[in-house]
N, C-alpha and C. Protein backbone atom coordinates (compact mmCIF):
# COMPACT_ATOMS: atom_id res chain seq x y z
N UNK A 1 -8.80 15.56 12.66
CA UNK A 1 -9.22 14.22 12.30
C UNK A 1 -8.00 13.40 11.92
N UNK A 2 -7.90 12.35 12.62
CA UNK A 2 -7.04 11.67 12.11
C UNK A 2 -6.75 10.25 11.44
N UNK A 3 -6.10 10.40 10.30
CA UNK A 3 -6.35 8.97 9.37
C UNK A 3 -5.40 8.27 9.70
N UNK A 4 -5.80 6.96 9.52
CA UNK A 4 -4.98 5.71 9.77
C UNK A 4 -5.45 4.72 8.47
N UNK A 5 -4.10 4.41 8.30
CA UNK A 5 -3.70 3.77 7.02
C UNK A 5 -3.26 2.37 7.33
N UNK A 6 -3.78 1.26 6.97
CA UNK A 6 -3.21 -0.37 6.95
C UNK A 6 -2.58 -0.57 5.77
N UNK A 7 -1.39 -0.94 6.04
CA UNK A 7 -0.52 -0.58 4.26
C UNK A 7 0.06 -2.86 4.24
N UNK A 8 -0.13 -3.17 3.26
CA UNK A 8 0.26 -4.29 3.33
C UNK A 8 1.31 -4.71 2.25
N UNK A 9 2.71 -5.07 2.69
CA UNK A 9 3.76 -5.86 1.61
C UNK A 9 3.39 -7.35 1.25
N UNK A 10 3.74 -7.47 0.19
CA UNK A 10 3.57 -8.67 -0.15
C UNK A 10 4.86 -9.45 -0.66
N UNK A 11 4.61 -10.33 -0.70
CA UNK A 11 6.49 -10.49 -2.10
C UNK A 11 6.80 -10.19 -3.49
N UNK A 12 5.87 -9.36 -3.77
CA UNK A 12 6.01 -9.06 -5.19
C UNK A 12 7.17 -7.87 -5.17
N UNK A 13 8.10 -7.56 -5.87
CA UNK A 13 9.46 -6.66 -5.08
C UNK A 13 8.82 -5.49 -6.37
N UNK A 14 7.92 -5.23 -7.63
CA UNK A 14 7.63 -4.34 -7.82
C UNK A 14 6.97 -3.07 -7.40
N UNK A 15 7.40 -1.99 -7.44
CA UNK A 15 7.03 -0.58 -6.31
C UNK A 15 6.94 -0.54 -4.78
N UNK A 16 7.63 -1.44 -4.70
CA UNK A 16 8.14 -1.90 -3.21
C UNK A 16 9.02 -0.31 -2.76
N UNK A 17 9.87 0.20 -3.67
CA UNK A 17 10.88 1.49 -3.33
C UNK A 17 9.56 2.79 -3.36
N UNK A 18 8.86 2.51 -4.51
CA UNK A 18 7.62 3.72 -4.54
C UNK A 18 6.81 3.73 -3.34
N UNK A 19 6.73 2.36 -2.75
CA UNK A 19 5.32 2.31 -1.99
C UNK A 19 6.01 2.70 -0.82
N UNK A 20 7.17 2.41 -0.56
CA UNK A 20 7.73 3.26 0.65
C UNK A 20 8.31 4.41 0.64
N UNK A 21 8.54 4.76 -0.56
CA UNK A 21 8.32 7.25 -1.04
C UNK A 21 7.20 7.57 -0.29
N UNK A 22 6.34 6.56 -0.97
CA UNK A 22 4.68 7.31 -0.47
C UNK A 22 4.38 7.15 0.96
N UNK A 23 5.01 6.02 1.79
CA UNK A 23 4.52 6.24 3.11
C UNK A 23 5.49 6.85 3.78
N UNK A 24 6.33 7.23 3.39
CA UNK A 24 7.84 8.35 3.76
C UNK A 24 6.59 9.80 4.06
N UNK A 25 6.09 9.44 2.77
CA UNK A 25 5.42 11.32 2.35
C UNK A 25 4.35 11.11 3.00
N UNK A 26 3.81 10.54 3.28
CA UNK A 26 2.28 10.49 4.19
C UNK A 26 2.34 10.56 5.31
N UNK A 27 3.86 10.04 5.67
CA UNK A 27 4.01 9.87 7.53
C UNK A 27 4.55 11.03 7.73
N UNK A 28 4.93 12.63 7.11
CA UNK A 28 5.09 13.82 7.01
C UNK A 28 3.91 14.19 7.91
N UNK A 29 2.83 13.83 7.84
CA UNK A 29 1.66 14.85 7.91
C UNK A 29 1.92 14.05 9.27
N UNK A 30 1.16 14.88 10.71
CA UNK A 30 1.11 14.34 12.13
C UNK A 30 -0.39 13.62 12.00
N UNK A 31 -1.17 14.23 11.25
CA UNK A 31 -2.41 13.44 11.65
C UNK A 31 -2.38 11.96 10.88
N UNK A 32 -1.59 11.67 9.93
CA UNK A 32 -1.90 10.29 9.56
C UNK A 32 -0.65 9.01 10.46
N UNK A 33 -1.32 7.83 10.63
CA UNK A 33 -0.57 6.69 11.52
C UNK A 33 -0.63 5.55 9.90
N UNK A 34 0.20 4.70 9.61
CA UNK A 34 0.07 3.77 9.08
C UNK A 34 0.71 2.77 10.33
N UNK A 35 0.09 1.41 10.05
CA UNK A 35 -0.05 0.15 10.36
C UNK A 35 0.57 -0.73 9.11
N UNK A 36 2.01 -1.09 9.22
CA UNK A 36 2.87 -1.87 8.28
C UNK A 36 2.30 -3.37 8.38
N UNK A 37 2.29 -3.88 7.48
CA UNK A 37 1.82 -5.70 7.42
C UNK A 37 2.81 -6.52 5.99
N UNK A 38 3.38 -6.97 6.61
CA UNK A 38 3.95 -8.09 5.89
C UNK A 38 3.44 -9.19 5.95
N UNK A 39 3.72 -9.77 4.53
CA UNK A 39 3.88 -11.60 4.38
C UNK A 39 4.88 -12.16 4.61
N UNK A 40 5.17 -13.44 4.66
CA UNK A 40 6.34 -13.47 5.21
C UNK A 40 7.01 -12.93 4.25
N UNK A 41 6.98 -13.81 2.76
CA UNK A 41 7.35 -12.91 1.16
C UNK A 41 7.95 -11.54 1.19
N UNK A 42 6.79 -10.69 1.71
CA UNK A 42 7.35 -9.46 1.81
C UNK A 42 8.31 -8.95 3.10
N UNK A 43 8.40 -9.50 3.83
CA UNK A 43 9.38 -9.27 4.87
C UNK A 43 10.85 -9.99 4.03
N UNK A 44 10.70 -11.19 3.18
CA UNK A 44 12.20 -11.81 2.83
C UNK A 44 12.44 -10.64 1.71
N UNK A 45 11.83 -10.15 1.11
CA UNK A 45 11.70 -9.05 -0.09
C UNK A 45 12.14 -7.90 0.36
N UNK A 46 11.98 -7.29 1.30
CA UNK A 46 12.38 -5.97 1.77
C UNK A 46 13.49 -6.42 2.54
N UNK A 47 13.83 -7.51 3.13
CA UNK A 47 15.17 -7.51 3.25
C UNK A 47 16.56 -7.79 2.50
N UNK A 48 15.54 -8.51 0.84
CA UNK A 48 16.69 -8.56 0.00
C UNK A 48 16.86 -7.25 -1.00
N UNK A 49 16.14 -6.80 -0.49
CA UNK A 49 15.82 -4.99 -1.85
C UNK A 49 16.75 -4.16 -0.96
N UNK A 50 16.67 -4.37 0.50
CA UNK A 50 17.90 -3.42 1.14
C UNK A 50 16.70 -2.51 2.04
N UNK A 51 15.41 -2.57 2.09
CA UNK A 51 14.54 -1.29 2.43
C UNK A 51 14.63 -1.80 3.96
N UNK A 52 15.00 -2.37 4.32
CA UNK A 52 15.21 -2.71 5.45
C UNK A 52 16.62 -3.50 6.09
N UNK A 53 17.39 -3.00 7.05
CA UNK A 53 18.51 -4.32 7.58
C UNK A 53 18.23 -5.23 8.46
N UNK A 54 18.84 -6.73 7.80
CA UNK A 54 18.01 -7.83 8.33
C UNK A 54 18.32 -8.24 9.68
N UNK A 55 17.75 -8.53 10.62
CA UNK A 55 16.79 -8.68 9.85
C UNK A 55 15.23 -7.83 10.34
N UNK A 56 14.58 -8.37 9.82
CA UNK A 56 13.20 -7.36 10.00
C UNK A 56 12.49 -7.92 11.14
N UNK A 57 12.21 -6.87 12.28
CA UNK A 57 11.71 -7.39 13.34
C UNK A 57 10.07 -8.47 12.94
N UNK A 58 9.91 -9.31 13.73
CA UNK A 58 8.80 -9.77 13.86
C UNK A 58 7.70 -10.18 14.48
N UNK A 59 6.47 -9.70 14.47
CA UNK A 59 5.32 -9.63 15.39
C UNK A 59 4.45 -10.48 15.46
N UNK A 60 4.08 -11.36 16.39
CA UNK A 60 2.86 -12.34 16.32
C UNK A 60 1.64 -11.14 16.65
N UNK A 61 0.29 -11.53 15.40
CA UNK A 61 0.15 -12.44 14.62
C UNK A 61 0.84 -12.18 13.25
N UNK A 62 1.34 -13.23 12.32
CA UNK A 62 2.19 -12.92 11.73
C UNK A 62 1.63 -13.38 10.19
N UNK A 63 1.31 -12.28 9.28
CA UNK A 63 0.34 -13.14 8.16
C UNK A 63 1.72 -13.64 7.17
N UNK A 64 0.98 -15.06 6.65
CA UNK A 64 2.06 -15.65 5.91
C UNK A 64 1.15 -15.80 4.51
N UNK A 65 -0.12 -16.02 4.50
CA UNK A 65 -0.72 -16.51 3.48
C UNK A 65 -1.09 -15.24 2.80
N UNK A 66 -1.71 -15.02 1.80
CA UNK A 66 -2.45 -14.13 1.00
C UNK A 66 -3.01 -14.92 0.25
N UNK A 67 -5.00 -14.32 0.42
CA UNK A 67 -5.56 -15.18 0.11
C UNK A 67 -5.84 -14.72 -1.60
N UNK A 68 -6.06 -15.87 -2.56
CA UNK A 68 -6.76 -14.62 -4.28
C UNK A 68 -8.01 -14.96 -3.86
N UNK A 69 -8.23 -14.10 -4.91
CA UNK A 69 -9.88 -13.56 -5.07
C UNK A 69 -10.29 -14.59 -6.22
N UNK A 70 -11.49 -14.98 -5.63
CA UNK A 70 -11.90 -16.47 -6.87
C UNK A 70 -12.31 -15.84 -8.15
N UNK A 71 -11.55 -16.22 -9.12
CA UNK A 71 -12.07 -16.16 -10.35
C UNK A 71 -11.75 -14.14 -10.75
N UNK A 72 -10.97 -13.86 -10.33
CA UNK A 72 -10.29 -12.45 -10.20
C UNK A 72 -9.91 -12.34 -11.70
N UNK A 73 -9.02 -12.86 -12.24
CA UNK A 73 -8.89 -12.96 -13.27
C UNK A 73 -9.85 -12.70 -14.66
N UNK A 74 -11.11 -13.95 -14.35
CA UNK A 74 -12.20 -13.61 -15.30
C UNK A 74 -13.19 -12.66 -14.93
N UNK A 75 -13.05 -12.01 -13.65
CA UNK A 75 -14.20 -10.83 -13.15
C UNK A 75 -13.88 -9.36 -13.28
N UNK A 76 -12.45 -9.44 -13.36
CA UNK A 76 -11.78 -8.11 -13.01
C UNK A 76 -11.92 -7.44 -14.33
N UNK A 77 -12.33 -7.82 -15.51
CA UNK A 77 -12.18 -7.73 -16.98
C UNK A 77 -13.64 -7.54 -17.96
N UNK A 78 -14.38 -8.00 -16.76
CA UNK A 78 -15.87 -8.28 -17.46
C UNK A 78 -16.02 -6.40 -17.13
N UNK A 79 -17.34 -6.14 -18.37
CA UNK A 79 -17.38 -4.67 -18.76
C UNK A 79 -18.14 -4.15 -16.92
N UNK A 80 -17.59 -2.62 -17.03
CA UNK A 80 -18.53 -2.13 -15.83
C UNK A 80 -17.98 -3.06 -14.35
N UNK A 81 -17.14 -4.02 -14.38
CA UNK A 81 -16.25 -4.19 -13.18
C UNK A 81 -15.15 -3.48 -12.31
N UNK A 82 -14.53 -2.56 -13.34
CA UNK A 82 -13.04 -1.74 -12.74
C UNK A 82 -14.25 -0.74 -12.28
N UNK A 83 -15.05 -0.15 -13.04
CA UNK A 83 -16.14 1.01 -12.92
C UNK A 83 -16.94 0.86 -11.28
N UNK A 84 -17.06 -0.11 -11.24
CA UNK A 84 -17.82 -0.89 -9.68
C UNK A 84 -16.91 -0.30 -8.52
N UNK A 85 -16.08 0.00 -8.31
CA UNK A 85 -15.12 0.09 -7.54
C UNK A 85 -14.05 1.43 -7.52
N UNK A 86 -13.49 1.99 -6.30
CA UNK A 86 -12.89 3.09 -6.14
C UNK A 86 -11.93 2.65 -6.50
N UNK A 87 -10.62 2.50 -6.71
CA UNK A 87 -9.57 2.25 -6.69
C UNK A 87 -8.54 3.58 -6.38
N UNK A 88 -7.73 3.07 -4.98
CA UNK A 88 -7.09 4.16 -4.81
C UNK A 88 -5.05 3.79 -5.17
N UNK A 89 -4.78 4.50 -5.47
CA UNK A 89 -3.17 4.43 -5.96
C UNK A 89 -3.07 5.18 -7.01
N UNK A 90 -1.64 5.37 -7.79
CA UNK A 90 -1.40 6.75 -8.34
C UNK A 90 -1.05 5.57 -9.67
N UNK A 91 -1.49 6.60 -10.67
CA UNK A 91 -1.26 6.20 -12.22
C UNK A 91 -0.07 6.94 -13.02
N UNK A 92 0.26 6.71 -14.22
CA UNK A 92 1.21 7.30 -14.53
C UNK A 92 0.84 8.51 -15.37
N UNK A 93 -0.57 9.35 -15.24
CA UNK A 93 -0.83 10.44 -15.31
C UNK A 93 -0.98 11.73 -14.10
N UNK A 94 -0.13 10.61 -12.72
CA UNK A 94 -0.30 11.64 -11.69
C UNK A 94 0.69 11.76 -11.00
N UNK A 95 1.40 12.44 -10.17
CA UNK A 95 2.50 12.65 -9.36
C UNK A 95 2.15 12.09 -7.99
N UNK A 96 3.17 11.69 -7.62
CA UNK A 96 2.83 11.06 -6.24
C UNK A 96 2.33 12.34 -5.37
N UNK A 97 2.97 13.76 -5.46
CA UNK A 97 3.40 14.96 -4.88
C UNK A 97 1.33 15.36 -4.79
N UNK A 98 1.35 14.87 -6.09
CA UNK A 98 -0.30 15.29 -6.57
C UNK A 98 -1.29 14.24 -6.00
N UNK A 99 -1.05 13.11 -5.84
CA UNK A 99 -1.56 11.89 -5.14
C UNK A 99 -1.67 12.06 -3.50
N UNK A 100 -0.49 12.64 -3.15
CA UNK A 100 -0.60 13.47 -1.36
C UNK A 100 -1.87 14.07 -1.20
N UNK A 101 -1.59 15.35 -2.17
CA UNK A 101 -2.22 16.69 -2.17
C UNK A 101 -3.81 16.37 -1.93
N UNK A 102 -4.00 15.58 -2.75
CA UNK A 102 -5.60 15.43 -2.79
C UNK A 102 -5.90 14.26 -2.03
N UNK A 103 -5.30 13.91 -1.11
CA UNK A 103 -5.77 13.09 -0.06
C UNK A 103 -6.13 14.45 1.05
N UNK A 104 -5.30 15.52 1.04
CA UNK A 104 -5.30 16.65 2.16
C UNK A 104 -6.70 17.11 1.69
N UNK A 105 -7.15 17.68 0.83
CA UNK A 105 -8.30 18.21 0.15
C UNK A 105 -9.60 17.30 0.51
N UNK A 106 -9.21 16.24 0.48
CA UNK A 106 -10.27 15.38 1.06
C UNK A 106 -10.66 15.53 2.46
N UNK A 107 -9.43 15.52 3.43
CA UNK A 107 -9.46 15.64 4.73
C UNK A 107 -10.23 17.19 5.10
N UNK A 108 -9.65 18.46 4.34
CA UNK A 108 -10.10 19.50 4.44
C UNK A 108 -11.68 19.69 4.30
N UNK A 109 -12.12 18.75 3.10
CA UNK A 109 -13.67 19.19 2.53
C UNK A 109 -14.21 18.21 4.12
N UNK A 110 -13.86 17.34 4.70
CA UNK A 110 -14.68 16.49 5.83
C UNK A 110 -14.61 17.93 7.12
């Protein structure tokens, strides 16, 4: 079975170096493909962080905008909202190494 991953940069330059460990370590395995997406933001961002030499190729269609979520702010906070929702990414009670692992375990139990 094979997973495919849509991974999206943005311009925010925080865990920009982590988020590309983790697709370093994911693109290890043969069965998973990620699909890279930049903003433009994140394309000027990864070329000023160095994760890339500039410059960074570019593909039409080419997303520039990122849209927010209305009222994200006052919803994301109200009780039983974070609870509503999976949220996947690694916390600072888990190892990225451990964040892999149990993506495989998942694939295994399907």
């Amino acid at each position: 079975m094979s997973i495919q991953i849509a991974w999206g940069i943005t311009g925010a330059g925080c865990w920009l170096f982590e988020s590309f460990e983790i697709i370093g370590k994911l693109l290890q395995n043969s069965n998973v493909t990620i699909d890279l997406f930049f903003s433009e933001a994140g394309r000027e961002v990864s070329q000023c962080y160095g994760v890339f030499k500039t410059p960074v190729p570019i593909k039409n269609p080419f997303i520039d905008k990122v849209r927010e979520i209305p009222n994200f702010n006052q919803d994301i906070f109200k009780p039983g909202m974070i609870e509503s929702y999976q949220w996947l990414g690694i916390n600072d009670k888990k190892d990225i190494n451990d964040y892999i692992h149990s993506i495989e375990e998942k694939k295994e139990a399907n």
